[in-house]
PDB file of N, CA and C in Angstrom:
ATOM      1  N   UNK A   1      71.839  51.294  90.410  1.00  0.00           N
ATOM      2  CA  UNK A   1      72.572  50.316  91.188  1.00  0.00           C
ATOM      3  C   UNK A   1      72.422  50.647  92.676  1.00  0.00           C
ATOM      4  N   UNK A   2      71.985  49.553  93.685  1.00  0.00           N
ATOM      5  CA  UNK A   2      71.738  49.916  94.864  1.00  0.00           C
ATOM      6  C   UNK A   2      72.916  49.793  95.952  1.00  0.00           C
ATOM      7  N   UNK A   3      73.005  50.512  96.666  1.00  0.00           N
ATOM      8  CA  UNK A   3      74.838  51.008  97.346  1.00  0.00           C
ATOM      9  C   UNK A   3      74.315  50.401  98.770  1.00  0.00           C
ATOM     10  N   UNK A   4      75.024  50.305  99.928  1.00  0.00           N
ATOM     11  CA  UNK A   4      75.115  50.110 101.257  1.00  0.00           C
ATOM     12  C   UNK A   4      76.436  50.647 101.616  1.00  0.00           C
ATOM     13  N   UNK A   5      75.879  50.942 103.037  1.00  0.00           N
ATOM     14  CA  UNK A   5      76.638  51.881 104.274  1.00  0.00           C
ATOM     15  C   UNK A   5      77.589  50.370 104.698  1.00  0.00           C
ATOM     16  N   UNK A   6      78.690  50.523 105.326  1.00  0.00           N
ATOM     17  CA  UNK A   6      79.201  49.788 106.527  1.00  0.00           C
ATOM     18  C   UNK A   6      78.305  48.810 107.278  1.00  0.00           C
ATOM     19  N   UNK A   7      77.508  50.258 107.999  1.00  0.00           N
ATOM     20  CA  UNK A   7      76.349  49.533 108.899  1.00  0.00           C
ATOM     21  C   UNK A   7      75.247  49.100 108.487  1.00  0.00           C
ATOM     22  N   UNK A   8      74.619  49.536 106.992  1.00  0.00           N
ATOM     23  CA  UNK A   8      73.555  48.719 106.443  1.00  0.00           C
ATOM     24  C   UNK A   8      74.630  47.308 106.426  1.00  0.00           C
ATOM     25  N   UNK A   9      75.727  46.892 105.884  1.00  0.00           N
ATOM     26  CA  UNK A   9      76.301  45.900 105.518  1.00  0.00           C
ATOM     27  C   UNK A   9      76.309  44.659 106.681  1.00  0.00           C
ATOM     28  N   UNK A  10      76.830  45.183 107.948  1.00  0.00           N
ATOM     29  CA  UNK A  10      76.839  44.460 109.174  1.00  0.00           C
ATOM     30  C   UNK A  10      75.595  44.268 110.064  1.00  0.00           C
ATOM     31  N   UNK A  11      74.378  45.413 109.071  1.00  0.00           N
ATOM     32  CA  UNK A  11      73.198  44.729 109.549  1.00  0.00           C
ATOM     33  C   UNK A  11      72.445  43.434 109.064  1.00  0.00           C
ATOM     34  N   UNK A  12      73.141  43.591 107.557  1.00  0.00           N
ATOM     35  CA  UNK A  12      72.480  42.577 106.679  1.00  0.00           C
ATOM     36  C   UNK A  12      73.018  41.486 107.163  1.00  0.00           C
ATOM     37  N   UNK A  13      74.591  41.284 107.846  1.00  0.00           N
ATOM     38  CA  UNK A  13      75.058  40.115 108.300  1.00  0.00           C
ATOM     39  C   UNK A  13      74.082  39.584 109.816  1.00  0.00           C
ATOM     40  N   UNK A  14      74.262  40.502 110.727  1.00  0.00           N
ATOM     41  CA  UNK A  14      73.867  40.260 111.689  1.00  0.00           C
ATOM     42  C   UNK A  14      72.270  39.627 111.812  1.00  0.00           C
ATOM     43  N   UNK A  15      71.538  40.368 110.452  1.00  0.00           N
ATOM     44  CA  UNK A  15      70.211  39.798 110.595  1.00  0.00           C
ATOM     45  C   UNK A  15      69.903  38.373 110.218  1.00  0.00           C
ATOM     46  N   UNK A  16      71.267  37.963 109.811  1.00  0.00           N
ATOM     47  CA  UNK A  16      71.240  36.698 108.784  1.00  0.00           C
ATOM     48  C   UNK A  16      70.624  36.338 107.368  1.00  0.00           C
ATOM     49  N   UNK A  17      70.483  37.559 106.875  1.00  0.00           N
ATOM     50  CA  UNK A  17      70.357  37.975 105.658  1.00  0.00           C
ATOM     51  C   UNK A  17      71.206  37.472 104.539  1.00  0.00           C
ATOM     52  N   UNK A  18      70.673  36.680 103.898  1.00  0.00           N
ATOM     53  CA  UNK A  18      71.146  35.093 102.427  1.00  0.00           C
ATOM     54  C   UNK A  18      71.941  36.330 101.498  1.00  0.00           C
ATOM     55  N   UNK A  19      73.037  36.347 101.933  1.00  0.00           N
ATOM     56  CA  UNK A  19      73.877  37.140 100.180  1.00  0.00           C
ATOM     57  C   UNK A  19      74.862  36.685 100.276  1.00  0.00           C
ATOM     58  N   UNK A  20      75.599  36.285  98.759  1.00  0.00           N
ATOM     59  CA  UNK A  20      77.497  36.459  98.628  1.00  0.00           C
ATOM     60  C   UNK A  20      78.017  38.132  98.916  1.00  0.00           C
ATOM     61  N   UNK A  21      79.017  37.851  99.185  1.00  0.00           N
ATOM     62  CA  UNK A  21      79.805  39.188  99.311  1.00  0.00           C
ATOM     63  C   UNK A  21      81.143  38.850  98.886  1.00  0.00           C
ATOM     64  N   UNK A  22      81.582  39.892  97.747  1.00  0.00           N
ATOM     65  CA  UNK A  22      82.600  38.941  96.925  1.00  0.00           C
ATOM     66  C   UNK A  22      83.280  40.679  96.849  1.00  0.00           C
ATOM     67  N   UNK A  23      84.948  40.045  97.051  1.00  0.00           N
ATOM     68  CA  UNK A  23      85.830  40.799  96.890  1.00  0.00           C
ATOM     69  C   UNK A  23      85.864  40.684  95.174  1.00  0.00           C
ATOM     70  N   UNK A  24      86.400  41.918  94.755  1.00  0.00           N
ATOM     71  CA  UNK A  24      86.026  42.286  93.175  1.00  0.00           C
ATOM     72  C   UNK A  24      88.064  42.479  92.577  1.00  0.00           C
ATOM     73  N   UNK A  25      88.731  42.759  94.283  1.00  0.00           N
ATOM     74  CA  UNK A  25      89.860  43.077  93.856  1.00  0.00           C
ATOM     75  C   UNK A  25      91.004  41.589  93.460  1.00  0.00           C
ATOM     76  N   UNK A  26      92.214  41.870  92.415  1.00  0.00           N
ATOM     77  CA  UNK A  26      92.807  40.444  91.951  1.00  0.00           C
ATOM     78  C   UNK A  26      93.215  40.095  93.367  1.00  0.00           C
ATOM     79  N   UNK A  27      93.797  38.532  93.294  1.00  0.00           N
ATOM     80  CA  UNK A  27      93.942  37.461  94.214  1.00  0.00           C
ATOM     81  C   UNK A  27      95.230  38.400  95.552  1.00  0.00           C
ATOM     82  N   UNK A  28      95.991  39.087  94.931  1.00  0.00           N
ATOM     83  CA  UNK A  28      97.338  39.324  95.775  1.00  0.00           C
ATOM     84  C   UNK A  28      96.651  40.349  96.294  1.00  0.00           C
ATOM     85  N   UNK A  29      95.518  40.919  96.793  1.00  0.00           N
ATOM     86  CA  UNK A  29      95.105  42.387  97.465  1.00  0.00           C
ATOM     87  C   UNK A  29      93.999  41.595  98.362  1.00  0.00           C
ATOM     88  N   UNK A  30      93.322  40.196  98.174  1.00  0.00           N
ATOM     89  CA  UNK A  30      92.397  39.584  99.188  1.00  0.00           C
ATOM     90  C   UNK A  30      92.484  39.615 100.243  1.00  0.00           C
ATOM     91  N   UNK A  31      93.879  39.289 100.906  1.00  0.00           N
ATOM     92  CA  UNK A  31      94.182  39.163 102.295  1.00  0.00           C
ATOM     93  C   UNK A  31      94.210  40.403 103.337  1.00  0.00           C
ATOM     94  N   UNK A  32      94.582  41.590 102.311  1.00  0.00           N
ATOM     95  CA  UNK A  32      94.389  42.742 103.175  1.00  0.00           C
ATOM     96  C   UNK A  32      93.184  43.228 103.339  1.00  0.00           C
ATOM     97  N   UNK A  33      92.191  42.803 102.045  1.00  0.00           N
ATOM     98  CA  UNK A  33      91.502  43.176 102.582  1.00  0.00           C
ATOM     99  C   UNK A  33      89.736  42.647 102.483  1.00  0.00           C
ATOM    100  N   UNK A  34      90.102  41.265 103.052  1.00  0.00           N
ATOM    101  CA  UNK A  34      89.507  40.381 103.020  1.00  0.00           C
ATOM    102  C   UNK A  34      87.982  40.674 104.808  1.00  0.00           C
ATOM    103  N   UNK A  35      86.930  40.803 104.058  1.00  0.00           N
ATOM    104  CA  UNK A  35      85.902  40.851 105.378  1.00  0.00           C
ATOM    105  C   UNK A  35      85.392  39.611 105.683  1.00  0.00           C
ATOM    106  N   UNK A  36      85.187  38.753 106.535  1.00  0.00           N
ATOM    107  CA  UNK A  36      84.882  37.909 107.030  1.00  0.00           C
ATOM    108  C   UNK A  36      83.720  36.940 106.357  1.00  0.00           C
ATOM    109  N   UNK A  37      83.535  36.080 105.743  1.00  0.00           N
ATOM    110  CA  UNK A  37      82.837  36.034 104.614  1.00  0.00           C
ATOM    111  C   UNK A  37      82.558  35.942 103.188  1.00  0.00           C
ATOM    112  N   UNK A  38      83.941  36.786 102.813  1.00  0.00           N
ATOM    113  CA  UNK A  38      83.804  37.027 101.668  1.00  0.00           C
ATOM    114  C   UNK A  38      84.893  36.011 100.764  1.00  0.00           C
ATOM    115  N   UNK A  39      84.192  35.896  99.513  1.00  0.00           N
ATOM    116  CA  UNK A  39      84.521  34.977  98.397  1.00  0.00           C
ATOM    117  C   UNK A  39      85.393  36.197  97.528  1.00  0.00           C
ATOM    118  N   UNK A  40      86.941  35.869  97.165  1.00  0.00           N
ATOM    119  CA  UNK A  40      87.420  36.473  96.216  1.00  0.00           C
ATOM    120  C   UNK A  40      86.996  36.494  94.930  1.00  0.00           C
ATOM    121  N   UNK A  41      86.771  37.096  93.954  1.00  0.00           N
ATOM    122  CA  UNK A  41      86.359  36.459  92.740  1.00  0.00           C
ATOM    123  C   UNK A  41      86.593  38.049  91.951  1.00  0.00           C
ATOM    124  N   UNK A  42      87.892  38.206  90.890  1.00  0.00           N
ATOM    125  CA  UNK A  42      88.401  39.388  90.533  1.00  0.00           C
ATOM    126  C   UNK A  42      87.513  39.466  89.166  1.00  0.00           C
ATOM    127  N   UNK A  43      86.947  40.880  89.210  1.00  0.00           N
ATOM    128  CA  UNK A  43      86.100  40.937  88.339  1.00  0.00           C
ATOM    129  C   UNK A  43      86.870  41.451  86.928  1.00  0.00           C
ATOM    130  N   UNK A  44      87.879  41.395  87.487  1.00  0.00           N
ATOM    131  CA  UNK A  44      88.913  41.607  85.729  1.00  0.00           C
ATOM    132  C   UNK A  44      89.456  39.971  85.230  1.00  0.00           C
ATOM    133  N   UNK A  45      88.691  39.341  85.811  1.00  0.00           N
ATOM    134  CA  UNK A  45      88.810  37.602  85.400  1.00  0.00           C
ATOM    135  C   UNK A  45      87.788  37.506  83.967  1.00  0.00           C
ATOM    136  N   UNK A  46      87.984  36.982  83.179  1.00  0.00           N
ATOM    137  CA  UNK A  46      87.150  36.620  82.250  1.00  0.00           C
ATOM    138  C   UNK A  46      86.300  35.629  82.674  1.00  0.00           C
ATOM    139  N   UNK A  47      86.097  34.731  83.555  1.00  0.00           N
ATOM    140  CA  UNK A  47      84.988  34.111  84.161  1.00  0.00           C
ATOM    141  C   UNK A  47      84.261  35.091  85.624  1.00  0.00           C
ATOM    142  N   UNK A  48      84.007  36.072  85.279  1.00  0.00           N
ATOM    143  CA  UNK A  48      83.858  36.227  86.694  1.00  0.00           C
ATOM    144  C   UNK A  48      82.579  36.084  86.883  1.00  0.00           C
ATOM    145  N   UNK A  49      81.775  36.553  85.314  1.00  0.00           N
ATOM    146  CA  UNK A  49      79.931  36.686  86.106  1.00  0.00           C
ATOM    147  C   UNK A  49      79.762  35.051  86.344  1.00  0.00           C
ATOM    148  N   UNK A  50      80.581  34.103  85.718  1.00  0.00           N
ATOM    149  CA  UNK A  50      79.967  32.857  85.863  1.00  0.00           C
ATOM    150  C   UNK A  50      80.396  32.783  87.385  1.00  0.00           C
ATOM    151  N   UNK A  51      81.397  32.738  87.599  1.00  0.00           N
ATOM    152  CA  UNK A  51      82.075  32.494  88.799  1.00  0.00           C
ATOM    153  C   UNK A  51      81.131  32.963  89.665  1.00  0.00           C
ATOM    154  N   UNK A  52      80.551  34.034  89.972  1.00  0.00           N
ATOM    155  CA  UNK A  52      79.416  34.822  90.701  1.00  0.00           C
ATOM    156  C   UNK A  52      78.328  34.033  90.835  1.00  0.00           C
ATOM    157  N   UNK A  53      78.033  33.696  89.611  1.00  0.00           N
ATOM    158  CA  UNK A  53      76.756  32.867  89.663  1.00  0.00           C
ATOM    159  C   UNK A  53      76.629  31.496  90.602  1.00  0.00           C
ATOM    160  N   UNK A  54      78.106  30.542  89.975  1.00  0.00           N
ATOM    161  CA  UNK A  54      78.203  29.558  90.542  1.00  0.00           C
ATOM    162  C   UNK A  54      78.101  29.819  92.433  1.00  0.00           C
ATOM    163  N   UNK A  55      78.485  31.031  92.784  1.00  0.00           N
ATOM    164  CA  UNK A  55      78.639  31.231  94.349  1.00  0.00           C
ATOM    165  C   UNK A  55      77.474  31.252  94.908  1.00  0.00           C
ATOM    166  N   UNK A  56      76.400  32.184  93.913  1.00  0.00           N
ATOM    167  CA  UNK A  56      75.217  32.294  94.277  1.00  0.00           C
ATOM    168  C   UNK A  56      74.220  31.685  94.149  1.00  0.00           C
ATOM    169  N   UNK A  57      74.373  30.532  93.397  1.00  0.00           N
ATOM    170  CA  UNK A  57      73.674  30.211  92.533  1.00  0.00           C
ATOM    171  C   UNK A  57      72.389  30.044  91.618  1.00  0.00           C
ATOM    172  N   UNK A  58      72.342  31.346  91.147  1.00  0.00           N
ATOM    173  CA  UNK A  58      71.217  31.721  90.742  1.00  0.00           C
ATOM    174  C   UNK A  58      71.802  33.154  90.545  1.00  0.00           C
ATOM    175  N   UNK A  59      71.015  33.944  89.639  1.00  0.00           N
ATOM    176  CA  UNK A  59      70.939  35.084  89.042  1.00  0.00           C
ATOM    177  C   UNK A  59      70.048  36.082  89.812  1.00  0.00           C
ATOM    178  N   UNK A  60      69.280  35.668  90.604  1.00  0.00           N
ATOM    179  CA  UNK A  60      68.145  36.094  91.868  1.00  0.00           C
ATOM    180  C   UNK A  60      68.382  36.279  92.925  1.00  0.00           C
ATOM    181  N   UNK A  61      69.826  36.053  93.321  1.00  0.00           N
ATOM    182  CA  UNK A  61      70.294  35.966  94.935  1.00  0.00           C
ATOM    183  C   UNK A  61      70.574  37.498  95.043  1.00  0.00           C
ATOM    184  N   UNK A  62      70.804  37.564  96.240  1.00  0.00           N
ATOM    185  CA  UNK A  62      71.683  38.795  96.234  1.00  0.00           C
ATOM    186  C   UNK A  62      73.095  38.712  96.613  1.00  0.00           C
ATOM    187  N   UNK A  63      73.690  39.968  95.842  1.00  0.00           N
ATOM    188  CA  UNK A  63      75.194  39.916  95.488  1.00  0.00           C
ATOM    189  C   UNK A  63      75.559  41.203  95.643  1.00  0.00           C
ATOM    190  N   UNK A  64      76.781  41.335  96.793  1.00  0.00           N
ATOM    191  CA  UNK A  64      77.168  42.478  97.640  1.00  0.00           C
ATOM    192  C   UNK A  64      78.783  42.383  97.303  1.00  0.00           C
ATOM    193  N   UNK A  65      79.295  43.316  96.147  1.00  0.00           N
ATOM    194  CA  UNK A  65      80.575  43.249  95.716  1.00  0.00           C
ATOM    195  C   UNK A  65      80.946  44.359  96.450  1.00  0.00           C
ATOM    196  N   UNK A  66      82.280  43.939  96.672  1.00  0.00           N
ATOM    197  CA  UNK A  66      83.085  45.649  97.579  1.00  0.00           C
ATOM    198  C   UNK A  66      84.617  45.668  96.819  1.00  0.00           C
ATOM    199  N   UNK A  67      85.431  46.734  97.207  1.00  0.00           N
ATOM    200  CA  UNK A  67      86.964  46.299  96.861  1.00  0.00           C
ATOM    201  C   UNK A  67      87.674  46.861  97.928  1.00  0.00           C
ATOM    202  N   UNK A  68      88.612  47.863  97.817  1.00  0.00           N
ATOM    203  CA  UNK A  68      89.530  48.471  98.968  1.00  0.00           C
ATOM    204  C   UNK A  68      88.970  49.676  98.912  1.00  0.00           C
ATOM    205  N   UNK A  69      88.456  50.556  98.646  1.00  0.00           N
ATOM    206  CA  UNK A  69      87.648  52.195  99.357  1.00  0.00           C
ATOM    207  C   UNK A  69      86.995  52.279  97.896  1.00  0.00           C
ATOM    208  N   UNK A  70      86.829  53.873  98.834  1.00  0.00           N
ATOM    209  CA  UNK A  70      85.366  54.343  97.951  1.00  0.00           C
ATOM    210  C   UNK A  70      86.363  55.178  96.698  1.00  0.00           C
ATOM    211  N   UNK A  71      87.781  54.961  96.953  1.00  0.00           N
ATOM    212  CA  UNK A  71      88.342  55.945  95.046  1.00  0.00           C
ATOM    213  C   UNK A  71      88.438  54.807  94.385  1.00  0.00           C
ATOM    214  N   UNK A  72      88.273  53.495  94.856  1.00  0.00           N
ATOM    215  CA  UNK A  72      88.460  51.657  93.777  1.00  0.00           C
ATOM    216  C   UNK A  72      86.765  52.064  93.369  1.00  0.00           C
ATOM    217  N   UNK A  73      87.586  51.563  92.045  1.00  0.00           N
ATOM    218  CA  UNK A  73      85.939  51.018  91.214  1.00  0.00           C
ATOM    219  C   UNK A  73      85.948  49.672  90.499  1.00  0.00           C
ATOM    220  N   UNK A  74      86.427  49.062  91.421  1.00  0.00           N
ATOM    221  CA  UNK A  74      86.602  47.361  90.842  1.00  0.00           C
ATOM    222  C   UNK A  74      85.233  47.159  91.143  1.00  0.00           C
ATOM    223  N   UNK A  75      84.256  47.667  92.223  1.00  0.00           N
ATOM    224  CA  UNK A  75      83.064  46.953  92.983  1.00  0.00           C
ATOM    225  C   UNK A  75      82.026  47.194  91.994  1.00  0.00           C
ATOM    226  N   UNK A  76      82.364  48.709  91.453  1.00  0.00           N
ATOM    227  CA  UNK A  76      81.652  49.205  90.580  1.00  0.00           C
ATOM    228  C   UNK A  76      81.519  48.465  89.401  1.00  0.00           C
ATOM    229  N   UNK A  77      82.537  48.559  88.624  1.00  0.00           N
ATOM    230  CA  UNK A  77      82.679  48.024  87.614  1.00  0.00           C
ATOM    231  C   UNK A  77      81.799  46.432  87.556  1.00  0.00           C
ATOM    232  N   UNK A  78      82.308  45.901  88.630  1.00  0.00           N
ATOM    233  CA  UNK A  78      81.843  44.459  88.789  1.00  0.00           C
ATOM    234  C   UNK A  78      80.150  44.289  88.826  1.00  0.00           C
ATOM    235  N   UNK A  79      79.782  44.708  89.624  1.00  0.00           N
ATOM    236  CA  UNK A  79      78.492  45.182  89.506  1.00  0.00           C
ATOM    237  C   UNK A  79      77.741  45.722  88.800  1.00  0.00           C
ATOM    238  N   UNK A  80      78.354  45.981  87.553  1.00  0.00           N
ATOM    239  CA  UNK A  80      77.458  46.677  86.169  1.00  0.00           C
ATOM    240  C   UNK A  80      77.967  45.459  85.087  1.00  0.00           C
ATOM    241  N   UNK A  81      78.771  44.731  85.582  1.00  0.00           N
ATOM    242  CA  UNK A  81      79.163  43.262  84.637  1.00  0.00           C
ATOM    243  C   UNK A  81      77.710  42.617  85.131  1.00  0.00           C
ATOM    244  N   UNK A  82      77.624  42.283  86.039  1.00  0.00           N
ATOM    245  CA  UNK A  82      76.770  41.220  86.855  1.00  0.00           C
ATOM    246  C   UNK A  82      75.124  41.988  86.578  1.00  0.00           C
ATOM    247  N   UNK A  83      74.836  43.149  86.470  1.00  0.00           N
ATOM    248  CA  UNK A  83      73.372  43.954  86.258  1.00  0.00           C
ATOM    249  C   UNK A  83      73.571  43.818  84.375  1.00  0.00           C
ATOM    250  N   UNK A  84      74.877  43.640  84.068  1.00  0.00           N
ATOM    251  CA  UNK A  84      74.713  43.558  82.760  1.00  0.00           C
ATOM    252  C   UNK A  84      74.249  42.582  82.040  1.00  0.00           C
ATOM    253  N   UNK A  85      74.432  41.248  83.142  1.00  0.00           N
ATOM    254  CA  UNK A  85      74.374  39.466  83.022  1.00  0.00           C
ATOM    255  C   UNK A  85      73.131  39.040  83.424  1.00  0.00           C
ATOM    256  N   UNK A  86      72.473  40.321  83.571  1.00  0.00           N
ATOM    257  CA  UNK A  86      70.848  39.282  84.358  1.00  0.00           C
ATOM    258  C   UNK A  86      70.982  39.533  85.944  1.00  0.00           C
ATOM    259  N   UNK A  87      71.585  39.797  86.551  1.00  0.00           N
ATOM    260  CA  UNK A  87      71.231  39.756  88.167  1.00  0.00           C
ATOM    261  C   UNK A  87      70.604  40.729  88.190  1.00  0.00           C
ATOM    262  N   UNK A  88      69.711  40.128  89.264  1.00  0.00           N
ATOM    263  CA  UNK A  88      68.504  41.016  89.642  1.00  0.00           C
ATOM    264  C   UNK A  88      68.618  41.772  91.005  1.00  0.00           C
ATOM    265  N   UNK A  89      69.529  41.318  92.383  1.00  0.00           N
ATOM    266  CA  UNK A  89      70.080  41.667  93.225  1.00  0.00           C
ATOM    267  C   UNK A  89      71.338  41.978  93.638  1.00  0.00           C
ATOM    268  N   UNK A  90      71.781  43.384  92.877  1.00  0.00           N
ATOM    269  CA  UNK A  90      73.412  43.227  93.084  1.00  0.00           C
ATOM    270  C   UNK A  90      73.707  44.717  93.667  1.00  0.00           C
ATOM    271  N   UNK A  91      74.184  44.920  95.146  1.00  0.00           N
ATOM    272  CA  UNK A  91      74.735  45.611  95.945  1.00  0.00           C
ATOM    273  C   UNK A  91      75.673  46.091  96.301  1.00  0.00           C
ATOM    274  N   UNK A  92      76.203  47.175  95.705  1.00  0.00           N
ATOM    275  CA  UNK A  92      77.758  47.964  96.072  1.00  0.00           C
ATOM    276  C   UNK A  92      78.161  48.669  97.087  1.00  0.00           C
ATOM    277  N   UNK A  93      78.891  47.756  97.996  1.00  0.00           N
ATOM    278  CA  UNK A  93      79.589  47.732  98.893  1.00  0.00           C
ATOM    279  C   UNK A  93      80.860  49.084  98.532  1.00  0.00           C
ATOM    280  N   UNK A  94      80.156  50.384  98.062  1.00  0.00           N
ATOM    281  CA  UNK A  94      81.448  51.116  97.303  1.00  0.00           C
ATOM    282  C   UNK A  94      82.820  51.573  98.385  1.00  0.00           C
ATOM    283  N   UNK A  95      82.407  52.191 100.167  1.00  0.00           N
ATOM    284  CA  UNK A  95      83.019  51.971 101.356  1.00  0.00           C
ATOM    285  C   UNK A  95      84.520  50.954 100.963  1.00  0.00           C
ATOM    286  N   UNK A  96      84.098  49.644 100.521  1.00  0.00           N
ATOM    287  CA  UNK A  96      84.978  49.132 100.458  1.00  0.00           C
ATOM    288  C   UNK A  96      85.273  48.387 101.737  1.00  0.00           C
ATOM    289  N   UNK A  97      86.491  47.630 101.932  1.00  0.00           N
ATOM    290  CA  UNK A  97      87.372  47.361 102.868  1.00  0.00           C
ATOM    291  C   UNK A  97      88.030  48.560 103.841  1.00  0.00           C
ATOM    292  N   UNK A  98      88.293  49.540 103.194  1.00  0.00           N
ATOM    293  CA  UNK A  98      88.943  50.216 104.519  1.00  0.00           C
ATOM    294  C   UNK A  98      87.630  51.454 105.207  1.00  0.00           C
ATOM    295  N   UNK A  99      86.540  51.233 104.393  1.00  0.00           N
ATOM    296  CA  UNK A  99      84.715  52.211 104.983  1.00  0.00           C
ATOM    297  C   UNK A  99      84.745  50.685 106.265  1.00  0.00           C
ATOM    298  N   UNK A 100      85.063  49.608 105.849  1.00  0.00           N
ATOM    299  CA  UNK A 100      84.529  48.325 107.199  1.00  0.00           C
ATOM    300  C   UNK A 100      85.352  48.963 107.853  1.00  0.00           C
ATOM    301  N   UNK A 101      86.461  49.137 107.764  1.00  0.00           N
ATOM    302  CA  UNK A 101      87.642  49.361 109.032  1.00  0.00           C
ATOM    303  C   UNK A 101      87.257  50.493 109.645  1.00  0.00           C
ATOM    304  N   UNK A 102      87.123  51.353 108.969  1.00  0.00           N
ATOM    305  CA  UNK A 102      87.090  53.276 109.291  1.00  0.00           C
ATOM    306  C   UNK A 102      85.932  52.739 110.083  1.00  0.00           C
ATOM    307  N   UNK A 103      84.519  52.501 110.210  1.00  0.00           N
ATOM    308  CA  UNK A 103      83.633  52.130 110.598  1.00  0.00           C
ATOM    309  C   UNK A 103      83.579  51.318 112.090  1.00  0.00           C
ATOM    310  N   UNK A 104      84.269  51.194 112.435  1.00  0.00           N
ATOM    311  CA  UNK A 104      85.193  50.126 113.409  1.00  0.00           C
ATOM    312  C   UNK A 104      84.850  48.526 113.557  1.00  0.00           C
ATOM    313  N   UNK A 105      84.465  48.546 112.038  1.00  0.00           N
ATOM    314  CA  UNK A 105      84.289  46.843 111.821  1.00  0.00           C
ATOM    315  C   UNK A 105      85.583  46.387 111.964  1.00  0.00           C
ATOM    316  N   UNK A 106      86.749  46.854 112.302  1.00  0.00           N
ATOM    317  CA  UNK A 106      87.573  46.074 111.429  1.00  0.00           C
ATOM    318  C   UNK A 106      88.093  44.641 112.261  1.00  0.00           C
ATOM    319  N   UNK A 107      87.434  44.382 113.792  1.00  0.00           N
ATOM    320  CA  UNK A 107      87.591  42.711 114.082  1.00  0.00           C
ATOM    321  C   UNK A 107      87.202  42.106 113.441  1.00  0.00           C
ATOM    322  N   UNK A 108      86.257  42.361 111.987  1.00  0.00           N
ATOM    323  CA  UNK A 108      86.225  41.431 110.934  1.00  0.00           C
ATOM    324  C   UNK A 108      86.472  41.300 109.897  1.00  0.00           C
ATOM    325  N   UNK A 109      87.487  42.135 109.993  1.00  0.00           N
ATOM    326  CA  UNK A 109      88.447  41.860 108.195  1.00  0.00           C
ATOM    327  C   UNK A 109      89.460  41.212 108.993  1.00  0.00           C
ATOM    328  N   UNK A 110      89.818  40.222 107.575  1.00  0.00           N
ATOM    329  CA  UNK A 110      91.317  39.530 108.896  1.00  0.00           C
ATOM    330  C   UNK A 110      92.520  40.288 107.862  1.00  0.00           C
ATOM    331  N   UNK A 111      93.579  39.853 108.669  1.00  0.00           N
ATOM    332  CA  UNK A 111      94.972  41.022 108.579  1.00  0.00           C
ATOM    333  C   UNK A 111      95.466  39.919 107.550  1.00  0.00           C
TER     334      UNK A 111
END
């Protein structure tokens, strides 16, 4: 499974680089820690690889799941659902939400 830094992450944005980036954590934890961009979609949902798909659409895109730090393994987990489903591009954001902040991304997570 292929991982990214903070700054690989905000390079991939900045370069304008085609991926979803999908929060993995349930609906009531999005807002804290929500990065600019990103599609909620809780991977303890029983629709979630579809849900993924539908965002991406296609099984070929690339797909950059994160959650709240690097001791959450929602991103993880989610990401071995989705490598389990056929995706061929799926990227763990393991950092999380508070690796963006620590990183001094954090003018782009909103509060």
């Amino acid at each position: 499974m292929r991982t990214v830094t903070p700054q690989g992450l905000k390079d991939m944005q900045d370069a304008g680089q085609k991926f979803v980036l999908v929060n993995t954590l349930p609906a009531d934890h999005f807002e804290q820690t929500k990065i600019v961009g990103a599609v909620n979609i809780p991977e303890s949902d029983s629709d979630f690889v579809d849900r993924v798909k539908k965002q991406a659409g296609n099984k070929h895109e690339t797909v950059v799941v994160y959650c709240a730090n690097s001791d959450c393994d929602s991103s993880t987990r989610g990401a071995r659902m989705l490598e389990d489903a056929g995706f061929t591009h799926v990227i763990d954001f393991e950092s999380g939400a508070d690796g963006w902040k620590n990183a001094g991304l954090q003018e782009t997570v909103s509060a």
